[in-house]
Protein backbone atom coordinates (compact mmCIF):
# COMPACT_ATOMS: atom_id res chain seq x y z
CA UNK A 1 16.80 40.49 -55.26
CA UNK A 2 17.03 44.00 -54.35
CA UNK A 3 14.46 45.06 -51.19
CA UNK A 4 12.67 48.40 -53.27
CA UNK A 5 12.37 49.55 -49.63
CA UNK A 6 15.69 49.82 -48.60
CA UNK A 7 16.89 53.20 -47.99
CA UNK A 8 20.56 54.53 -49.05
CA UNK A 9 22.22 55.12 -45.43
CA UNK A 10 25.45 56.97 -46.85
CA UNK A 11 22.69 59.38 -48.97
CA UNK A 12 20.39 59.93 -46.40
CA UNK A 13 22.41 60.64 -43.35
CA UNK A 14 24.27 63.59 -44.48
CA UNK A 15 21.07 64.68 -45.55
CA UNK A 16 19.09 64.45 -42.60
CA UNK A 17 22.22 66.03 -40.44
CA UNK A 18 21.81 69.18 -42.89
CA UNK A 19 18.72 69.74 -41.81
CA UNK A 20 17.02 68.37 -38.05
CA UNK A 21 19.58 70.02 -35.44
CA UNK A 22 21.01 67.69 -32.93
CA UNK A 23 20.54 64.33 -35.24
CA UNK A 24 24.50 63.44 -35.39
CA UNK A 25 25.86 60.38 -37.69
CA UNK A 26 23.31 58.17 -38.91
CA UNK A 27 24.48 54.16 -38.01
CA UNK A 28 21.72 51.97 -38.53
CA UNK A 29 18.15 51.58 -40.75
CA UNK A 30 16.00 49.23 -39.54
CA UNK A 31 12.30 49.04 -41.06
CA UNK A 32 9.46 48.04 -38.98
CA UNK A 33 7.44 45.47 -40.01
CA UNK A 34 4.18 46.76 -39.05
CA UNK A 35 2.18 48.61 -41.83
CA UNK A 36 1.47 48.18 -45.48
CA UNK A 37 1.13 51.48 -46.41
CA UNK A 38 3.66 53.92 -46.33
CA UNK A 39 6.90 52.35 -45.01
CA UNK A 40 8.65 53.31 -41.86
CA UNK A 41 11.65 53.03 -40.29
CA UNK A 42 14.09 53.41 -37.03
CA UNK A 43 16.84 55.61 -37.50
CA UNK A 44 19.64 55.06 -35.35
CA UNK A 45 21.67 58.12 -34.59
CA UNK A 46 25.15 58.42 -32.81
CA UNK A 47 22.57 61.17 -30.65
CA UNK A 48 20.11 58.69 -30.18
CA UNK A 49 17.03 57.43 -32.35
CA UNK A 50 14.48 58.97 -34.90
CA UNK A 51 11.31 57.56 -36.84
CA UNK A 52 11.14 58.17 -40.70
CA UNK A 53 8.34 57.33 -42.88
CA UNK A 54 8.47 57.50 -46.48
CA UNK A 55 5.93 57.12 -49.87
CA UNK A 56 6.19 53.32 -51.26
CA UNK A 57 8.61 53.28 -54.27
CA UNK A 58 6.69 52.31 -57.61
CA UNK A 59 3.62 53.73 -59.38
CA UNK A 60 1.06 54.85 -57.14
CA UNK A 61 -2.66 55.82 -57.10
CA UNK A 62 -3.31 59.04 -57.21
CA UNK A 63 -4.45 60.49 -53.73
CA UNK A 64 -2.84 57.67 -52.25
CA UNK A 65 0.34 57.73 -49.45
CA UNK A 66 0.49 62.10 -48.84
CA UNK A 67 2.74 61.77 -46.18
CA UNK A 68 3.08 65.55 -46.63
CA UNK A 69 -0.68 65.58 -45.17
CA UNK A 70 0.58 62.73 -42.07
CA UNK A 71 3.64 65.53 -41.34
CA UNK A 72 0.46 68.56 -41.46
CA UNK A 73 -1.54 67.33 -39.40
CA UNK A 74 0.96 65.98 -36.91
CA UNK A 75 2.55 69.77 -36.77
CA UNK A 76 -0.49 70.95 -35.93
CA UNK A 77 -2.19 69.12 -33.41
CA UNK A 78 1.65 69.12 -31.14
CA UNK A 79 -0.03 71.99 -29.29
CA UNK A 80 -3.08 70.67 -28.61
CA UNK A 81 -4.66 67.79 -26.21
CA UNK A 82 -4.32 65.21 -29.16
CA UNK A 83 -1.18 63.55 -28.38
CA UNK A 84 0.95 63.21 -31.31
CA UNK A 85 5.36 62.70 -31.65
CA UNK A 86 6.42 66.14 -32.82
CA UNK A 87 7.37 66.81 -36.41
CA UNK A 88 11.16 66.96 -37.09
CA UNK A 89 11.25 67.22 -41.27
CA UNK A 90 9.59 67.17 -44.22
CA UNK A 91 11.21 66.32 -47.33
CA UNK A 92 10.48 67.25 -50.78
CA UNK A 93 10.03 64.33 -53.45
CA UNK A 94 13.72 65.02 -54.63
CA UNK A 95 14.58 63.54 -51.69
CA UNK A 96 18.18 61.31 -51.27
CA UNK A 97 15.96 58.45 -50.97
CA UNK A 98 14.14 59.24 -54.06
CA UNK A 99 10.60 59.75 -52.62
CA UNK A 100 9.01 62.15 -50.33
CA UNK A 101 9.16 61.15 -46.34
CA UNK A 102 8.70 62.60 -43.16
CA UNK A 103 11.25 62.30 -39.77
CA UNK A 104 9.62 62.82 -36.58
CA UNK A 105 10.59 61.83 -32.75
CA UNK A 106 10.87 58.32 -31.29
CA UNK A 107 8.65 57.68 -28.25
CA UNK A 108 9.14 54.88 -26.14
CA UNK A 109 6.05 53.50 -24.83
CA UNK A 110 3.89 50.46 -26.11
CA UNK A 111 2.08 49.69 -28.82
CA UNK A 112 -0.78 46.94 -28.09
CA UNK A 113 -1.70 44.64 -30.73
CA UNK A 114 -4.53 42.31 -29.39
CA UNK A 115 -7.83 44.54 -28.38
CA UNK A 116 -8.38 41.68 -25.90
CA UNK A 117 -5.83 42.75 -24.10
CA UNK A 118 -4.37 39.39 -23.13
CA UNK A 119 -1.20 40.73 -22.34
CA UNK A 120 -2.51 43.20 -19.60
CA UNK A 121 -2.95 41.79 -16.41
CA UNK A 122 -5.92 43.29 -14.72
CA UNK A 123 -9.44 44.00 -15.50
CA UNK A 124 -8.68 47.53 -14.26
CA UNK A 125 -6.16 48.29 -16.40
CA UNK A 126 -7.70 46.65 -19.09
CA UNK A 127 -10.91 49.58 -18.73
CA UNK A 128 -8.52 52.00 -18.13
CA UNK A 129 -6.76 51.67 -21.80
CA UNK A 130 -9.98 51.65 -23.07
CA UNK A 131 -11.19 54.66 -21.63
CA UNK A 132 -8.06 56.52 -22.49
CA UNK A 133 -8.71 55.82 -26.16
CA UNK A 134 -12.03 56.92 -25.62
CA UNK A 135 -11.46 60.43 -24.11
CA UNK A 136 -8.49 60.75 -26.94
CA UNK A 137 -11.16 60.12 -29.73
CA UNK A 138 -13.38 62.72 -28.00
CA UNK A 139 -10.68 65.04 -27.66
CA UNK A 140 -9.68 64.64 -31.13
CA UNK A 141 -12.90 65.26 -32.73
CA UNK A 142 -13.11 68.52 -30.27
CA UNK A 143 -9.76 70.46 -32.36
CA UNK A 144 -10.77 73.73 -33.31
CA UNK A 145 -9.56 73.43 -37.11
CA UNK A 146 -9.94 76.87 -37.54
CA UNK A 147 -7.37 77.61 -35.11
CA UNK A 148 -5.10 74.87 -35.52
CA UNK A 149 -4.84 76.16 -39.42
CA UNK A 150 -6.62 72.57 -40.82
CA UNK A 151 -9.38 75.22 -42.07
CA UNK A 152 -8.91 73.44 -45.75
CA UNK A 153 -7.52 69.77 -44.78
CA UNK A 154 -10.88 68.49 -46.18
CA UNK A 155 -13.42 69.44 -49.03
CA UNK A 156 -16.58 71.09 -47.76
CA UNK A 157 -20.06 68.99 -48.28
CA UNK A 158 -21.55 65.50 -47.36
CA UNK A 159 -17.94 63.39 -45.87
CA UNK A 160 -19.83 60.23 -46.59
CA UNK A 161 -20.50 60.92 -50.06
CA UNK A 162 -17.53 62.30 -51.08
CA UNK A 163 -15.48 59.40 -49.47
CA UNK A 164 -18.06 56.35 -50.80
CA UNK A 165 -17.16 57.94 -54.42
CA UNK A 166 -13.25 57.98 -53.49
CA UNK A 167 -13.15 54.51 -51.93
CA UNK A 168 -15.57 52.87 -54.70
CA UNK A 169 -13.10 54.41 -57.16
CA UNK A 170 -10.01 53.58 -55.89
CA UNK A 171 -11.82 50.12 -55.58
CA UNK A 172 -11.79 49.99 -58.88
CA UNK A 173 -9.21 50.96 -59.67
CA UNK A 174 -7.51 48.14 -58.02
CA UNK A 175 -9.80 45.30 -58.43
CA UNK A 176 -8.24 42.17 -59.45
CA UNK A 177 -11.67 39.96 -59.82
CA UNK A 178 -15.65 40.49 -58.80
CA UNK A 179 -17.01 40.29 -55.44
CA UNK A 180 -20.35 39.46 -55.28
CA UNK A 181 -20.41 41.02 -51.63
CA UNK A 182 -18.60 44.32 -52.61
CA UNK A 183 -20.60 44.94 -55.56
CA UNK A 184 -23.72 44.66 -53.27
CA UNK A 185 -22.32 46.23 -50.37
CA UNK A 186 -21.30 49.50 -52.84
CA UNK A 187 -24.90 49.50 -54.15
CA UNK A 188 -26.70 49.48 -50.26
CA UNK A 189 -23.87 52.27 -49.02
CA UNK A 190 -25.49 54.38 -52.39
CA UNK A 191 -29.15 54.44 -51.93
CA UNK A 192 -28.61 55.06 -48.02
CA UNK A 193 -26.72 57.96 -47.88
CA UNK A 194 -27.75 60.04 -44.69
CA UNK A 195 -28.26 63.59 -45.29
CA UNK A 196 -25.27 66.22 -44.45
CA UNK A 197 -26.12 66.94 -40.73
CA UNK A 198 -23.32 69.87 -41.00
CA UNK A 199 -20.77 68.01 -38.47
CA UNK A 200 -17.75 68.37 -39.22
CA UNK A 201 -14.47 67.76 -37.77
CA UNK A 202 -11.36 66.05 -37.76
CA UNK A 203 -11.18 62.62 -38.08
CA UNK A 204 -7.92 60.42 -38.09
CA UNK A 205 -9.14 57.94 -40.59
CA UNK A 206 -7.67 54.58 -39.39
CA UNK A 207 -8.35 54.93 -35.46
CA UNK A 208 -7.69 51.53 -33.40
CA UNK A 209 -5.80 50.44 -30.89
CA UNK A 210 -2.20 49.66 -32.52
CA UNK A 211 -2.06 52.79 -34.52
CA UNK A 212 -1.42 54.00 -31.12
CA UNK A 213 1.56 54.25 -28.26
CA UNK A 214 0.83 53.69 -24.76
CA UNK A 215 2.96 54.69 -21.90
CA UNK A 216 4.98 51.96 -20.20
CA UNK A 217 4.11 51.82 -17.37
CA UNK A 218 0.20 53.49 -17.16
CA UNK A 219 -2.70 53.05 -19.40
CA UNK A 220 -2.32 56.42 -21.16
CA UNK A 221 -2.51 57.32 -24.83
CA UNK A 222 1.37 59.24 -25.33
CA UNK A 223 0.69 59.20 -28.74
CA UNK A 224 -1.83 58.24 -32.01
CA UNK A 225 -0.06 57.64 -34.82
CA UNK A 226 -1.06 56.83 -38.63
CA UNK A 227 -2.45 59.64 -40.01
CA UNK A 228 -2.34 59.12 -43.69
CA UNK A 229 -6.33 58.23 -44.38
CA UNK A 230 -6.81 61.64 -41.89
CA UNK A 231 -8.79 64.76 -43.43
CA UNK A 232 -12.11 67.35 -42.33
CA UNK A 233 -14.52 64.85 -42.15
CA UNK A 234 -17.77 63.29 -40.22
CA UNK A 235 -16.70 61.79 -36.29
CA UNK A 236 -18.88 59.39 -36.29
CA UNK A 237 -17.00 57.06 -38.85
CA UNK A 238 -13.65 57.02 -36.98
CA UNK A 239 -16.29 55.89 -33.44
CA UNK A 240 -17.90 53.51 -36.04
CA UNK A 241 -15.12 52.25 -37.09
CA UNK A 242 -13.32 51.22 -33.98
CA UNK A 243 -16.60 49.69 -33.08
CA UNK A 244 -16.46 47.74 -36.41
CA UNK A 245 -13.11 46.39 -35.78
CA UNK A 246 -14.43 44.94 -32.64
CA UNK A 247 -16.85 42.66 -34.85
CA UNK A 248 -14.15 41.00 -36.73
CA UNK A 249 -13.50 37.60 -35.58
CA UNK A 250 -10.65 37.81 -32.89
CA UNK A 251 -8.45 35.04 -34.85
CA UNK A 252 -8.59 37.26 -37.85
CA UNK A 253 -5.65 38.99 -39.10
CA UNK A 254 -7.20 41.71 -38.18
CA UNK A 255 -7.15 40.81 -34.16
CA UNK A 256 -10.99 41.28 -33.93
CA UNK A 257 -12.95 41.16 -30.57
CA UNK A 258 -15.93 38.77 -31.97
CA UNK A 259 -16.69 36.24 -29.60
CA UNK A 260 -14.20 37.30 -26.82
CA UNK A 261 -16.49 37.87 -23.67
CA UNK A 262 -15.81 41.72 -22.60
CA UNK A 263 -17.02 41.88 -19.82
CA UNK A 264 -15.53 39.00 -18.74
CA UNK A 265 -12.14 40.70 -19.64
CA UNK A 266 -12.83 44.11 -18.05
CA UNK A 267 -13.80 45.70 -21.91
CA UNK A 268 -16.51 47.86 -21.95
CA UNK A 269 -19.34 46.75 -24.54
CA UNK A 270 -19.86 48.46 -28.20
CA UNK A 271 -23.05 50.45 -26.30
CA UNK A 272 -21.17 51.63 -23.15
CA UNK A 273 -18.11 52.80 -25.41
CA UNK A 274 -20.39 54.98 -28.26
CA UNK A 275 -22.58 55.78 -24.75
CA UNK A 276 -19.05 57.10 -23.46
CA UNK A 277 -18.16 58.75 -26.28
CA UNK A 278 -21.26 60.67 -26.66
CA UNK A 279 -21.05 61.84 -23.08
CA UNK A 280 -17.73 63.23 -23.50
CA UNK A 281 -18.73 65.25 -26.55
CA UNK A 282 -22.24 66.20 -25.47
CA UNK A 283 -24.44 64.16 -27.37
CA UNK A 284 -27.64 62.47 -27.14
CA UNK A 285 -26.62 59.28 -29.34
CA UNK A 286 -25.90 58.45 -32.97
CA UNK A 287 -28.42 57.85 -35.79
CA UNK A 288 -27.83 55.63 -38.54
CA UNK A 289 -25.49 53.41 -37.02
CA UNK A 290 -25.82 50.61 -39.07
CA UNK A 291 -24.61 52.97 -42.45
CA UNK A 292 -21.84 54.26 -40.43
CA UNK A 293 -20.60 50.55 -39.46
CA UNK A 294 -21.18 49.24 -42.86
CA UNK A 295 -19.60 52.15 -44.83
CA UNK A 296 -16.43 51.25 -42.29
CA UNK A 297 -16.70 47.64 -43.47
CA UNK A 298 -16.69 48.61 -46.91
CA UNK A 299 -13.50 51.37 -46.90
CA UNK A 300 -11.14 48.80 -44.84
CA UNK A 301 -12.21 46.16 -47.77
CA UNK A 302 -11.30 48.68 -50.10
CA UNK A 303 -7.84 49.43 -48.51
CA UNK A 304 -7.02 45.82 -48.43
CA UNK A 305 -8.06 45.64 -51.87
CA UNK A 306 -5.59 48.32 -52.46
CA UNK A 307 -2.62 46.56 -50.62
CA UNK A 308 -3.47 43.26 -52.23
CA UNK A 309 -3.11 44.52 -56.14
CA UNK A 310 0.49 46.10 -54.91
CA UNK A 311 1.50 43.31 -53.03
CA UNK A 312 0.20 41.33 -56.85
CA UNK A 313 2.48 44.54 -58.35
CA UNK A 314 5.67 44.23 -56.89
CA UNK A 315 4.97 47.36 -54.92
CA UNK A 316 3.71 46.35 -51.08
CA UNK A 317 5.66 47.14 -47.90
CA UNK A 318 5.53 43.75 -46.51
CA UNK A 319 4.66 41.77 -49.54
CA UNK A 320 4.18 38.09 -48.45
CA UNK A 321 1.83 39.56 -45.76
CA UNK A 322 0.00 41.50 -48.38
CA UNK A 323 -1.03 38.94 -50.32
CA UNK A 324 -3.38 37.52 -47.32
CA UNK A 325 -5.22 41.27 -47.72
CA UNK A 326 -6.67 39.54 -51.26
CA UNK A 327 -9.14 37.33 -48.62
CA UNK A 328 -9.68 39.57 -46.13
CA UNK A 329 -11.82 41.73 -48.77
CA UNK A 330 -13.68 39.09 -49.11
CA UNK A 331 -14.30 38.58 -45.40
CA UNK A 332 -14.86 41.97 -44.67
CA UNK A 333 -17.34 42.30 -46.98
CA UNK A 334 -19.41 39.12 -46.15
CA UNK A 335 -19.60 40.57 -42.24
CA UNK A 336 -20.60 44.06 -43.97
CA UNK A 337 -23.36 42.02 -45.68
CA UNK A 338 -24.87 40.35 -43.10
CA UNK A 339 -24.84 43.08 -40.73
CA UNK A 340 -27.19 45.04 -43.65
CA UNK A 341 -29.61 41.92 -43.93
CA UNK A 342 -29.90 42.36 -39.80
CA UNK A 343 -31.31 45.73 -40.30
């Protein structure tokens, strides 16, 4: 059976040496196997080595896998504070492999899957990432947009409404049975609403602690990566949901930090981190934290969702992996529901 998301070397390399300066004679594609969205890969270069990452093949939904927005937004935050790999080339969805993609630069630093932190020795160092992830998410949410030219990466008006409307409906769209949890999670998320407060800023959309590279050998943020649920939005749902991630049971797929001991491990707590936050971008403190962690609950469920009826389609990146996204909706949205009965 043919892999949809293998690329055509003997296409694409005379391609990509027609237009990024310096990338020689393509020898070797190898995809990663991290992701289920938009599917990436390591090209291997008689230079040296470059990242692409493409649309899915198949029928997609619309709104879905812009990797034209991923290559914007990348290009313009390279000369800024946000750290980011620079932007080599953006293809048009003519492209040799048949489907729009981006190439940018390889970095070679870490990426760190657990949030425990297991692997890292020291308390100390342990803090230290966290802090560093911290001060990026500050720093992120501090981008002049105007300046930066992201004036119109995002529609104007309440960020939670529009997005509770796009998520619900994309929901939908891919539902492949009723959950009871979802269906009352949706309806709570509705009725509480918080009013447009007029912050606005950008957000990255999907911001934890693998979607980003690490240096080797300090516990810096080189580089966040993953841009593709990015857009002008409110910065309290990418703080909210970090935080939420940390609720999700550490032997999850999703590598939660429920029931680890934090302090115990050097972590800071979910109050000293939003405290931290809100120092570094001149806050008092957040209202309405419980909407902001449940609407976070309720747009990863609806990703998942989304991965799940691919993975059921043909069309997922990593499709035996997929398939496990079908239950995590459902867990995901039993933690959303009992953290709305705590209220």
């Amino acid at each position: 059976m043919n892999d949809p998301n293998a690329l055509d070397a003997g296409a694409l390399g005379p391609y990509l040496a027609g237009h990024i300066d310096g990338f020689g004679t393509l020898d070797e594609i190898v995809k990663f196997n991290a992701g289920q969205s938009n599917p990436t890969y390591l090209l291997k270069t008689s230079t040296g080595r470059f990242v692409l990452r493409a649309k899915p093949p198949g029928e997609l939904l619309k709104s879905a896998h812009q990797v034209d927005r991923e290559y914007r937004v990348m290009k313009a935050l390279e000369a800024t504070d946000v750290p980011v790999p620079r932007m080599l080339h953006l293809s048009g969805d003519d492209s040799p492999i048949g489907r729009q993609f981006f190439v940018m630069e390889f970095l070679d630093g870490r990426i760190l899957w657990d949030p425990a932190l297991g692997e890292i020795g020291t308390n100390a160092e342990r803090g230290a990432i966290y802090d560093s992830m911290n001060a990026t998410l500050a720093r992120l949410h501090s981008v002049d947009i105007e300046a930066r030219g992201l004036a119109d990466f995002g529609k104007p008006g309440s960020y939670f409404e529009r997005q509770l409307t796009r998520w619900t409906s994309q929901y939908r769209a891919s539902e492949t049975g009723a959950i009871a949890d979802m269906n009352r999670l949706i309806e709570w998320l509705e009725k509480r609403i918080p009013a447009d407060d007029g912050l606005v800023s950008l957000v990255h959309g999907d911001y934890r602690l693998d979607n980003m590279m690490f240096a080797k050998d300090r516990p810096e943020v080189i580089a966040v990566l993953d841009w593709e649920l990015s857009t002008l939005g409110h910065p309290y749902s990418d703080i909210a949901y970090q935080c939420m991630q940390w609720r999700l049971p550490h032997s999850s797929g999703f590598r939660g930090l429920g029931g680890v001991d934090r302090k115990a491990v050097g972590l800071p707590s979910e109050e000293e981190y939003v405290a931290l936050y809100c120092q570094r971008r001149g806050i008092a403190g957040i209202d309405n934290w419980t909407f902001y962690l449940a609407f976070s609950f309720f747009r990863l469920a609806a990703i998942c969702q989304g991965v799940y009826k691919r993975a059921l389609d043909g069309n997922a990146s990593n499709p035996e992996k997929a398939k496990t996204y079908g239950e995590a909706v459902r867990l995901l949205s039993a933690l959303a529901v009992q953290l709305i009965d705590g209220e």
